[in-house]
Each structure stands twice: as C-alpha cells, then as structure tokens.
C-alpha atoms as a PDB file:
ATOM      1  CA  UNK A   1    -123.152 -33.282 -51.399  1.00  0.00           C
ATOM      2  CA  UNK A   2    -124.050 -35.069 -47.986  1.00  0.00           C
ATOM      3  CA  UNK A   3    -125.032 -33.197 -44.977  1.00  0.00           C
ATOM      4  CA  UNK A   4    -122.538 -32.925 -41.520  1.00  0.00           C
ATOM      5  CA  UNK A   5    -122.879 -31.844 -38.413  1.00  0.00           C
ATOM      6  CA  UNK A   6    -120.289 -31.277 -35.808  1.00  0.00           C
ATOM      7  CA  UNK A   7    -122.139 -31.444 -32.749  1.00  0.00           C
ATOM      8  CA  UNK A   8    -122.003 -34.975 -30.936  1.00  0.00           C
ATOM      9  CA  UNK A   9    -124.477 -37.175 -30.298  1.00  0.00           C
ATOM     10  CA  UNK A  10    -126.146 -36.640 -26.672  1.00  0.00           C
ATOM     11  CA  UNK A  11    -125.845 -39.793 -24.392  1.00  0.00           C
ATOM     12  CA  UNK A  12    -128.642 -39.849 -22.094  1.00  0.00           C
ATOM     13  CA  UNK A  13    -128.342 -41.447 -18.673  1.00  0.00           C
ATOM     14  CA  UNK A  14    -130.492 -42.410 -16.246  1.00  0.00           C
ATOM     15  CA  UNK A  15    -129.402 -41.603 -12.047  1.00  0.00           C
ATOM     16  CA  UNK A  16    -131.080 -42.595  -9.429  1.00  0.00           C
ATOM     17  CA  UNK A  17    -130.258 -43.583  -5.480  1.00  0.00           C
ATOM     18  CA  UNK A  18    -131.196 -46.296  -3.436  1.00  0.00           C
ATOM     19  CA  UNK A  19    -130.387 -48.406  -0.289  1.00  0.00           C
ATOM     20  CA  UNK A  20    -127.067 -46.800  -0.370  1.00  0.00           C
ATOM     21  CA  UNK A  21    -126.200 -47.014  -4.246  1.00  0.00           C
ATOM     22  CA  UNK A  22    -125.968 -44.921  -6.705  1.00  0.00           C
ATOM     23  CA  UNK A  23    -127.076 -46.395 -10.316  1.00  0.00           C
ATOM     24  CA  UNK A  24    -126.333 -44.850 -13.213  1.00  0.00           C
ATOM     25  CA  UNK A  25    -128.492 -47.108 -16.576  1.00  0.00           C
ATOM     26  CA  UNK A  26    -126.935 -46.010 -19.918  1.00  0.00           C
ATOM     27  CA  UNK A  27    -128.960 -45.659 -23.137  1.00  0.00           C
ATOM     28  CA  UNK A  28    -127.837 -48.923 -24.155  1.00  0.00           C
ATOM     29  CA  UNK A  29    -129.744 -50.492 -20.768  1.00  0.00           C
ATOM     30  CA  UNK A  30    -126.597 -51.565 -18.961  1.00  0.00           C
ATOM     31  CA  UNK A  31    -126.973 -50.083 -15.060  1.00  0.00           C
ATOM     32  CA  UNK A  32    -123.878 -49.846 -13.082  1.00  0.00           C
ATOM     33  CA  UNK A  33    -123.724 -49.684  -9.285  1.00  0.00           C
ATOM     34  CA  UNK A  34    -121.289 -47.702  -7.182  1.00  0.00           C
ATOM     35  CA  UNK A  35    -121.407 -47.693  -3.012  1.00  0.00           C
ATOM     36  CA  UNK A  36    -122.512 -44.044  -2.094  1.00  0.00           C
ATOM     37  CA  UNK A  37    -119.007 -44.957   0.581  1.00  0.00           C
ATOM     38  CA  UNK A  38    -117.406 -43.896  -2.282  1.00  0.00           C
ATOM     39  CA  UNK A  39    -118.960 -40.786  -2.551  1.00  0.00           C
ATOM     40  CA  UNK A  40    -119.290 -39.216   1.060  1.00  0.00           C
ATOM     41  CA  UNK A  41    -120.434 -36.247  -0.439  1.00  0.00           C
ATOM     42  CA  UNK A  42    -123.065 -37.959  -2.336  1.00  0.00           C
ATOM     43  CA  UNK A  43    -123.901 -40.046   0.899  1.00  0.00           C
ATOM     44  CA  UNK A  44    -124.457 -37.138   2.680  1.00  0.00           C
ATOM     45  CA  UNK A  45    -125.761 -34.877  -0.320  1.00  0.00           C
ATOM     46  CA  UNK A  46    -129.602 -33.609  -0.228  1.00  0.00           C
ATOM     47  CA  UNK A  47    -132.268 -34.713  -2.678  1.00  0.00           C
ATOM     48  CA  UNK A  48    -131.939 -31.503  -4.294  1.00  0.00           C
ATOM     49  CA  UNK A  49    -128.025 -31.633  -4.606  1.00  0.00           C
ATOM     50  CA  UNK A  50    -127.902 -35.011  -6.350  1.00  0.00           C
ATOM     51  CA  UNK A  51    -130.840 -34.084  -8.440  1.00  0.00           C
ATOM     52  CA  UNK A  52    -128.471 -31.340  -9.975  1.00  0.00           C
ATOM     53  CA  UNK A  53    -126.131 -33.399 -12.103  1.00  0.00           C
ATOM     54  CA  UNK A  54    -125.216 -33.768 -15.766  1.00  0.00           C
ATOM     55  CA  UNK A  55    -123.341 -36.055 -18.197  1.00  0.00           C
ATOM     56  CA  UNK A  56    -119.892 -35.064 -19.192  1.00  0.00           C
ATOM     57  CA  UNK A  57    -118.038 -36.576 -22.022  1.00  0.00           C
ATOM     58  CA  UNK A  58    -116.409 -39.231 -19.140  1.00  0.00           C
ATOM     59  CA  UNK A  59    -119.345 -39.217 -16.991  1.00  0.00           C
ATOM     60  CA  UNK A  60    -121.325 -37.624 -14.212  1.00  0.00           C
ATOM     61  CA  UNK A  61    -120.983 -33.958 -12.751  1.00  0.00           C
ATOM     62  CA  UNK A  62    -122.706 -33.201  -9.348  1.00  0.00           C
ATOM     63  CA  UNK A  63    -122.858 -29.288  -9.834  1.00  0.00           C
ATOM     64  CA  UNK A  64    -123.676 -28.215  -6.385  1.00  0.00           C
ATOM     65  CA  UNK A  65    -121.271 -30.621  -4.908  1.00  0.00           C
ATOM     66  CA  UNK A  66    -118.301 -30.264  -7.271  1.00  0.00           C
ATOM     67  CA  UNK A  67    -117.839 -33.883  -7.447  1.00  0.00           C
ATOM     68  CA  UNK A  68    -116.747 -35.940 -11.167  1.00  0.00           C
ATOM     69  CA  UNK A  69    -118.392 -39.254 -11.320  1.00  0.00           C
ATOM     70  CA  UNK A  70    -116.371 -41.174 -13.861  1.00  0.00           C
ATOM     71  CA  UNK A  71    -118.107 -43.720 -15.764  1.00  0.00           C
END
C-alpha cells in the first residue's frame, strides 16, 4: 500500500526591495518585478514591515500592512 500525505508542497520565495522594486524569485528561478507605485504602502512601509510577509496559496501577504500581493 503506498504512502499519502495531504499536506501541500511548500513553495518557497525569495523578496527583496530595491531602487524602487519589489522582486519576488520563485523556486523555479524566475524573478518578477513590480513598481513599489503600486504598492504605496509598501513604498512607504519600514524595513521591519516588509520583512514580515509570507506566501499564500496566490501569493504574498504583508502582515503588518494588511496588503495581498498576488503573484
């Protein structure tokens, strides 16, 4: 009889900020790019409130911002 599991699979992602980006790499290598314009609350957001993120099925959660990143 073969083993299951029903948990998912994590996806790990990769977020970091520069010259007005943010990038998000996937586990797979591809990077995207989105203008932090997009985001004012990102674009205005403290080190320490865009370090607080994680992945969500659809993408990114900024916890202490309340703000969906969809990837």
């Amino acid at each position: 009889m073969p083993l299951t599991s029903t948990r998912k699979q994590e996806k790990k992602v990769k977020v970091t900020f520069a010259n007005g980006l943010l990038f998000v790499e996937k586990a797979d290598g591809k990077q995207q790019a989105f203008p932090l314009e997009w985001f004012p609350k990102l674009m205005n957001a403290t080190d320490e409130e865009r370090e607080d993120w994680e992945q969500t099925d659809k993408g990114i959660r900024f916890n202490k911002l309340d703000l969906k990143v969809d990837l």
